[in-house]
C-alpha atoms as a PDB file:
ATOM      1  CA  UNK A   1      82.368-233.680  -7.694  1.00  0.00           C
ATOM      2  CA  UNK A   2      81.384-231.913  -4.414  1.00  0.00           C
ATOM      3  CA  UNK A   3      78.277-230.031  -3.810  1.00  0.00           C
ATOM      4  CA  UNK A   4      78.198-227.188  -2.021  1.00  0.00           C
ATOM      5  CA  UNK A   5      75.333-227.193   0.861  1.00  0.00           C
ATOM      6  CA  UNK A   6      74.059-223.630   1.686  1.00  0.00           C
ATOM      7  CA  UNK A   7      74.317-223.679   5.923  1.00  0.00           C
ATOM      8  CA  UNK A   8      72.878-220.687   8.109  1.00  0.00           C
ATOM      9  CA  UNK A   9      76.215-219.907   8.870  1.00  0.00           C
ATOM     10  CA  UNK A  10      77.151-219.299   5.100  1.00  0.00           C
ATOM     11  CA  UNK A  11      74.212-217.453   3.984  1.00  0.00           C
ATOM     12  CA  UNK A  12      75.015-213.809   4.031  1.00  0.00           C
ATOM     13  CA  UNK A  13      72.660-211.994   6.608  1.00  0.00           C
ATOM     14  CA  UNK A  14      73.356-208.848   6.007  1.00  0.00           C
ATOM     15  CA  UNK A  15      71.577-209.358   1.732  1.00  0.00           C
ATOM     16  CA  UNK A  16      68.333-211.186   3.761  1.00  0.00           C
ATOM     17  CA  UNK A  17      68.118-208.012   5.870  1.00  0.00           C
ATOM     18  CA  UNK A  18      68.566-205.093   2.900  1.00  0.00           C
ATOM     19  CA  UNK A  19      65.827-207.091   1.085  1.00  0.00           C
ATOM     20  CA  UNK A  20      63.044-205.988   3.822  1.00  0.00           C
ATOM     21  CA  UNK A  21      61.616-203.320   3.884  1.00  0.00           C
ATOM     22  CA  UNK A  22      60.010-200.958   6.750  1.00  0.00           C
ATOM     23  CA  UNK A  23      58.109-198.396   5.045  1.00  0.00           C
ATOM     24  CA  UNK A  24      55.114-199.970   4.799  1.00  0.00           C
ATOM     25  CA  UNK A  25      55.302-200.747   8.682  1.00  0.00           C
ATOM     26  CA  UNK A  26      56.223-196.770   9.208  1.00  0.00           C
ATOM     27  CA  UNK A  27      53.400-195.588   7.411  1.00  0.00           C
ATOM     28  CA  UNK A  28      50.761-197.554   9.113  1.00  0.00           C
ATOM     29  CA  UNK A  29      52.425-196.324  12.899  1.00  0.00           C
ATOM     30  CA  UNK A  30      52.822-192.825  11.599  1.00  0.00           C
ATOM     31  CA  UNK A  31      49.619-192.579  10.622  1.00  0.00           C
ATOM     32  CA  UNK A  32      47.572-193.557  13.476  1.00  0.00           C
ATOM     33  CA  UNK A  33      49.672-190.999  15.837  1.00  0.00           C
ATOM     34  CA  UNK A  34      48.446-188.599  13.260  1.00  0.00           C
ATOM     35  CA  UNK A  35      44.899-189.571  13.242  1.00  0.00           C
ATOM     36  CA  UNK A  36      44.748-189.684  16.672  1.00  0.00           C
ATOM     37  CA  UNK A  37      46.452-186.346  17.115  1.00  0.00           C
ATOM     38  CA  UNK A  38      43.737-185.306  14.703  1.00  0.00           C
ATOM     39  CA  UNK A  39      40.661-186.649  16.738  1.00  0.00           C
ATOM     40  CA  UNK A  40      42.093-185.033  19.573  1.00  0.00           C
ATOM     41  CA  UNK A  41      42.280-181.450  17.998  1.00  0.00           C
ATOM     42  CA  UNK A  42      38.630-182.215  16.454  1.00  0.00           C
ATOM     43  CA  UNK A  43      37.236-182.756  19.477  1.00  0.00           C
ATOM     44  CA  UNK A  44      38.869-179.900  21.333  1.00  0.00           C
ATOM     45  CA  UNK A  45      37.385-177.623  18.106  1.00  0.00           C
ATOM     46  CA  UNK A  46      33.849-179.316  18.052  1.00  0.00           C
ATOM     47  CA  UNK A  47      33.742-177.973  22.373  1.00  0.00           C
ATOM     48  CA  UNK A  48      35.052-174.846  21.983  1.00  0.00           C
ATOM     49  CA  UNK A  49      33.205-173.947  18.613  1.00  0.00           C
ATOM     50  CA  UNK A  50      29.447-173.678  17.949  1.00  0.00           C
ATOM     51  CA  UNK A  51      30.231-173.859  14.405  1.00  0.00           C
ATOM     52  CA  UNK A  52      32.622-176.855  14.718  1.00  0.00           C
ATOM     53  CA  UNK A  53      30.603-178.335  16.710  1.00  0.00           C
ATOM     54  CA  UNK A  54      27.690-178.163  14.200  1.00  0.00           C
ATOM     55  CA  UNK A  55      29.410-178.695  11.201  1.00  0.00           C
ATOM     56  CA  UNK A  56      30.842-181.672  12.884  1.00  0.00           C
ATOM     57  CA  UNK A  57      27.341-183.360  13.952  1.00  0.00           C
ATOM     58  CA  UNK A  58      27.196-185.762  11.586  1.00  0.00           C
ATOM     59  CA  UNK A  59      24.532-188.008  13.000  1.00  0.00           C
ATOM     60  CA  UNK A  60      22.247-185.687  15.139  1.00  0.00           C
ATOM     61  CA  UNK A  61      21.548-188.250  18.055  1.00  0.00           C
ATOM     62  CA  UNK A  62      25.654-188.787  18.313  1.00  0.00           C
ATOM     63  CA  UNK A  63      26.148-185.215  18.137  1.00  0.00           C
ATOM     64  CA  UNK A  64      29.473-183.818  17.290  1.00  0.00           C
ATOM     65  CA  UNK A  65      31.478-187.203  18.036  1.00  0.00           C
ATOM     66  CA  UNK A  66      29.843-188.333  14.791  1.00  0.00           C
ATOM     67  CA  UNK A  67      31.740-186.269  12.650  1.00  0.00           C
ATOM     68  CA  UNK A  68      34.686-185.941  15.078  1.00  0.00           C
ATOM     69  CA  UNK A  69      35.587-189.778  14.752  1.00  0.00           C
ATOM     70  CA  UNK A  70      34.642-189.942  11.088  1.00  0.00           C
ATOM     71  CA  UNK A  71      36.995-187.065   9.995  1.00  0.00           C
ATOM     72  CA  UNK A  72      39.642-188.764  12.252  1.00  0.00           C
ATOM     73  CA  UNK A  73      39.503-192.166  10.844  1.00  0.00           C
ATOM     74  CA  UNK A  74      38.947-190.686   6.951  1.00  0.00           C
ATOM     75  CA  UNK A  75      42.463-188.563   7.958  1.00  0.00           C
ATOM     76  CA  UNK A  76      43.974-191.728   8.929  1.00  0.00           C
ATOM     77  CA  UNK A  77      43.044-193.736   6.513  1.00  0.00           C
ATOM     78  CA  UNK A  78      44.352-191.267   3.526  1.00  0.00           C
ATOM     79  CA  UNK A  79      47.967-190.523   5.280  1.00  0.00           C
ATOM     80  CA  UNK A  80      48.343-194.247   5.980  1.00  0.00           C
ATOM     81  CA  UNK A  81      47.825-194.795   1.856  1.00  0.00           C
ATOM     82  CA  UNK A  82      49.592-191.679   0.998  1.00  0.00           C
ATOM     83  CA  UNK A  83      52.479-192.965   3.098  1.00  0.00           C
ATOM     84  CA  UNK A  84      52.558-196.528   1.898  1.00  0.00           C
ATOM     85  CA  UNK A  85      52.833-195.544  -1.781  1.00  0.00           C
ATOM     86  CA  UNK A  86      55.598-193.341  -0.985  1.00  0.00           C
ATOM     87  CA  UNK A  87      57.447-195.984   1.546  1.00  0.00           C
ATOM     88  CA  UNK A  88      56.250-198.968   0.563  1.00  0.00           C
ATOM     89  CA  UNK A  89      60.515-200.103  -1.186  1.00  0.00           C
ATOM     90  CA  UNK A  90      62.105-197.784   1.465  1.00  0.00           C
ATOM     91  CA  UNK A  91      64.045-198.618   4.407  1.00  0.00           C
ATOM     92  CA  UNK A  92      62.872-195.384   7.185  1.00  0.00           C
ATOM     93  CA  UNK A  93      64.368-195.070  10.379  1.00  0.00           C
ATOM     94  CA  UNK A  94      61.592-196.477  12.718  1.00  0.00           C
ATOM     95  CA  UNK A  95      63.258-195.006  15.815  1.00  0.00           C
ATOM     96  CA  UNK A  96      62.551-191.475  14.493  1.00  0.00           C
ATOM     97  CA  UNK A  97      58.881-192.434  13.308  1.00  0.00           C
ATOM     98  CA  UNK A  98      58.442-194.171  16.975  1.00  0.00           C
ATOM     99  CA  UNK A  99      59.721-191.109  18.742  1.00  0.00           C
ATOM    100  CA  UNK A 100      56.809-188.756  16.118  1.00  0.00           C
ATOM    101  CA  UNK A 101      54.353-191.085  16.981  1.00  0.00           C
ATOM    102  CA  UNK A 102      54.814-191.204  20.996  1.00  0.00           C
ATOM    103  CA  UNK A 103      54.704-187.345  20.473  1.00  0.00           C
ATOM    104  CA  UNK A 104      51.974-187.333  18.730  1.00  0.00           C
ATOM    105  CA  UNK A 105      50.136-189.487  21.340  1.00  0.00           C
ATOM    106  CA  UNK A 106      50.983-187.692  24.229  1.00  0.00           C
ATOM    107  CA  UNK A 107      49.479-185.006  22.322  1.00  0.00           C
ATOM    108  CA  UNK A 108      46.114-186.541  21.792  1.00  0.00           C
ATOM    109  CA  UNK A 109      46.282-187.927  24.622  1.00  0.00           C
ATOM    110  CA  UNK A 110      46.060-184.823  26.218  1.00  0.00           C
ATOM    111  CA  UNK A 111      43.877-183.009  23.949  1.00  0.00           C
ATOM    112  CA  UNK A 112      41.273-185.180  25.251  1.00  0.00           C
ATOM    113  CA  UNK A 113      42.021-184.769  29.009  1.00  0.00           C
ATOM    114  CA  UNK A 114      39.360-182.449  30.051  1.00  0.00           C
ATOM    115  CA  UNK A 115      41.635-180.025  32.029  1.00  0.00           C
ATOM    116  CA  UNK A 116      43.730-179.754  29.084  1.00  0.00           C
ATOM    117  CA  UNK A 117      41.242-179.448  26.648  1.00  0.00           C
ATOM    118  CA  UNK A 118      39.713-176.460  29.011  1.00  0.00           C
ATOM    119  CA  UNK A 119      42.578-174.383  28.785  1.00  0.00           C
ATOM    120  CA  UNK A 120      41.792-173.381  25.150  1.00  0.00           C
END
């Protein structure tokens, strides 16, 4: 009777990889390019807007960066669940949520550059 030894070579690579899944991994990347698109936008709103700007002053000595951050990190928080329940057994293609998210940076990114955020 011979027994059959399992080597690295035999193992079949290709079941080891379907069995992983990415979602989870997307949802948490995807979701802080959209929170940080989103504090970038809230802070543009909370200079340009007296309203904004009040509504958004959270914490009266912080001013509006109080509620700007808050709403930002409450925004990430609730897309990165949202988008782990719905990922969380899926496969996604990470090159297309890398490319969103670098987009999504660069936008924030330059929301908060001064010159930029002086042209609205």
């Amino acid at each position: 009777m011979t027994q059959s030894v399992l080597t690295p070579e035999s193992e079949n690579v290709n079941a080891v990889a379907e069995t992983r899944r990415n979602g989870a991994a997307a949802a948490a990347i995807l979701a802080a390019g959209i929170g940080s698109l989103a504090l970038g936008v809230l802070a543009i709103l909370s200079d340009k807007s007296a309203a904004w700007k009040s509504f958004l002053a959270f914490y009266k000595p912080t001013g509006a960066l109080s509620g700007v951050t808050t709403i930002a990190i409450i925004l990430w928080l609730v897309v990165w669940i949202l988008l782990d329940r719905i990922w969380k057994d899926r496969n996604v293609s990470l090159r297309k949520i890398n490319i969103a998210v670098i987009i999504l940076l660069t936008l924030s990114l330059l929301a908060t550059f001064p010159p930029i955020g002086n042209l609205f």
